[in-house]
Protein backbone atom coordinates (compact mmCIF):
# COMPACT_ATOMS: atom_id res chain seq x y z
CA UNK A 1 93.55 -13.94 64.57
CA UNK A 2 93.84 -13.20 61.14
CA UNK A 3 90.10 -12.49 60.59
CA UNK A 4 90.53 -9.65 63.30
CA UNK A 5 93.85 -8.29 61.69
CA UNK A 6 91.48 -7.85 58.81
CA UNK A 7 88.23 -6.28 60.35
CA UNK A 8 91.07 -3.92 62.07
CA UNK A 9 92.74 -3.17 58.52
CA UNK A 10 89.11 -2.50 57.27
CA UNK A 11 88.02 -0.71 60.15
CA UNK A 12 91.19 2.15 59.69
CA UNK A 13 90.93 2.09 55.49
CA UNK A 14 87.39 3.05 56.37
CA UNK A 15 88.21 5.39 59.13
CA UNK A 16 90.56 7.27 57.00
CA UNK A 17 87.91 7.51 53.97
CA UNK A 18 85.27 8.83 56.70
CA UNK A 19 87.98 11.46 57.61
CA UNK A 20 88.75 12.88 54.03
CA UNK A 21 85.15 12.60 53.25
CA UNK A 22 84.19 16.60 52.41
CA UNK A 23 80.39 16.10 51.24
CA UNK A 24 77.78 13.84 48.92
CA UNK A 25 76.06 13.75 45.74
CA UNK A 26 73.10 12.41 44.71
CA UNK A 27 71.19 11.35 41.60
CA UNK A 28 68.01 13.63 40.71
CA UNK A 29 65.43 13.71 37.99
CA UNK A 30 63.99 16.89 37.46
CA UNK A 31 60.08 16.50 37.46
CA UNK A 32 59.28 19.08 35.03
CA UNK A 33 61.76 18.42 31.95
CA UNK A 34 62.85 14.69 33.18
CA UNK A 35 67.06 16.04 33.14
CA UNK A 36 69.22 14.02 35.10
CA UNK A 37 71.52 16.00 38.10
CA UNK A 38 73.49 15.30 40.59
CA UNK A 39 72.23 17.89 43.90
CA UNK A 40 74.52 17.72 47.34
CA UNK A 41 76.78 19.32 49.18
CA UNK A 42 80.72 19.92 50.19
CA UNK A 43 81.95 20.96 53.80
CA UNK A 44 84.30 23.60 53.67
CA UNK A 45 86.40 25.19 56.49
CA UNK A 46 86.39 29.04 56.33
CA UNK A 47 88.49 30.32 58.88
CA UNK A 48 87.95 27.58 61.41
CA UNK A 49 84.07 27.23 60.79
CA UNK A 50 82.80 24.76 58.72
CA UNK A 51 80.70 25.43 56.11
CA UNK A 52 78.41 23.30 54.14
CA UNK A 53 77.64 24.59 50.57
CA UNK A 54 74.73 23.47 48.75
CA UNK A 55 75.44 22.32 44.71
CA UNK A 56 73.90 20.86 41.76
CA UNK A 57 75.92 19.32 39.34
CA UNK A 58 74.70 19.33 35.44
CA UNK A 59 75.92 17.64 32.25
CA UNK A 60 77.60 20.15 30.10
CA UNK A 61 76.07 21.06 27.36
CA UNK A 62 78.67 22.87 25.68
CA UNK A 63 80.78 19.63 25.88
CA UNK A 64 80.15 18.65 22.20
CA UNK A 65 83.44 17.63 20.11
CA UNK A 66 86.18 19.78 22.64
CA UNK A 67 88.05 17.59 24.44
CA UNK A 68 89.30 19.50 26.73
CA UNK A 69 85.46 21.12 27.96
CA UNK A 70 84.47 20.03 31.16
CA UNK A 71 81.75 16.82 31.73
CA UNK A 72 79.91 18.43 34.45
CA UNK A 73 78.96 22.05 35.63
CA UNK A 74 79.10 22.52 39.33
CA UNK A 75 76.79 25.49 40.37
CA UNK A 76 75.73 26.87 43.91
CA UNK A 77 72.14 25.96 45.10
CA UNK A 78 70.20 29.25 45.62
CA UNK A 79 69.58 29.52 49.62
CA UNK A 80 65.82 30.01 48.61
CA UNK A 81 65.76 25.94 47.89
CA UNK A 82 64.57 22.84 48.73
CA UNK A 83 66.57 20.12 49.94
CA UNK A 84 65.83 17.67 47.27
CA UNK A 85 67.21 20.31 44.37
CA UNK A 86 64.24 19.67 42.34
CA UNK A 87 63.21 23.64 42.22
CA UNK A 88 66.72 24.62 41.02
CA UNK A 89 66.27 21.72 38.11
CA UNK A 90 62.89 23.23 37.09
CA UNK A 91 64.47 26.60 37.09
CA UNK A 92 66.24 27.97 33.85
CA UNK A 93 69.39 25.83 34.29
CA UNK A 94 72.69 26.02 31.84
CA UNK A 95 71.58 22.28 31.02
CA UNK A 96 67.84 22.98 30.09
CA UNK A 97 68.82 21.92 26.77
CA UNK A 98 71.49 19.53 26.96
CA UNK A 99 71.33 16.05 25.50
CA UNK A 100 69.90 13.50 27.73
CA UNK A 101 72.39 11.12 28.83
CA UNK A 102 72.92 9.82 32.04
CA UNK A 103 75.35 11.49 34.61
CA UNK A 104 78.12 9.19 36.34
């Protein structure tokens, strides 16, 4: 009995994570200049309809000594891309010249 008070315990942690979940990430490698991104994509509800937004997710190069400067850019996908987010990688991204260091 206690084995199924666990599975059921499991079963609603991982029900509620499934119901908060709002999108995914995952790790790229651009092709062209080997850069590491993340490329995914959040669900969003506008107005009742739900939304899914496309984004790729650089290290920031601007990060240097500040503190307080943000880890990671988050930009929009152009609509004109593939799915994998290789094309906006290869294209002239705020991170074309960042350091190379590995993201999450």
């Amino acid at each position: 009995m206690l084995s199924s008070d666990l599975m059921s315990r499991d079963d609603n942690v991982s029900s509620e994570w499934a119901n908060r979940e709002i999108g995914a990430l995952w790790k790229r490698v651009s092709k062209g200049s080997g850069q590491k991104y993340l490329a995914g994509h959040v669900k969003i509800d506008e107005l009742g309809v739900e939304k899914k937004l496309k984004l790729i997710v650089f290290q920031n190069k601007y990060k240097g000594e500040n503190e307080k400067a943000p880890d990671l850019r988050i930009y929009l996908t152009p609509d004109d891309d593939d799915n994998s987010g290789t094309t906006a990688a290869k294209k002239e991204s705020p991170a074309e010249t960042a350091q190379e260091s590995d993201l999450i």
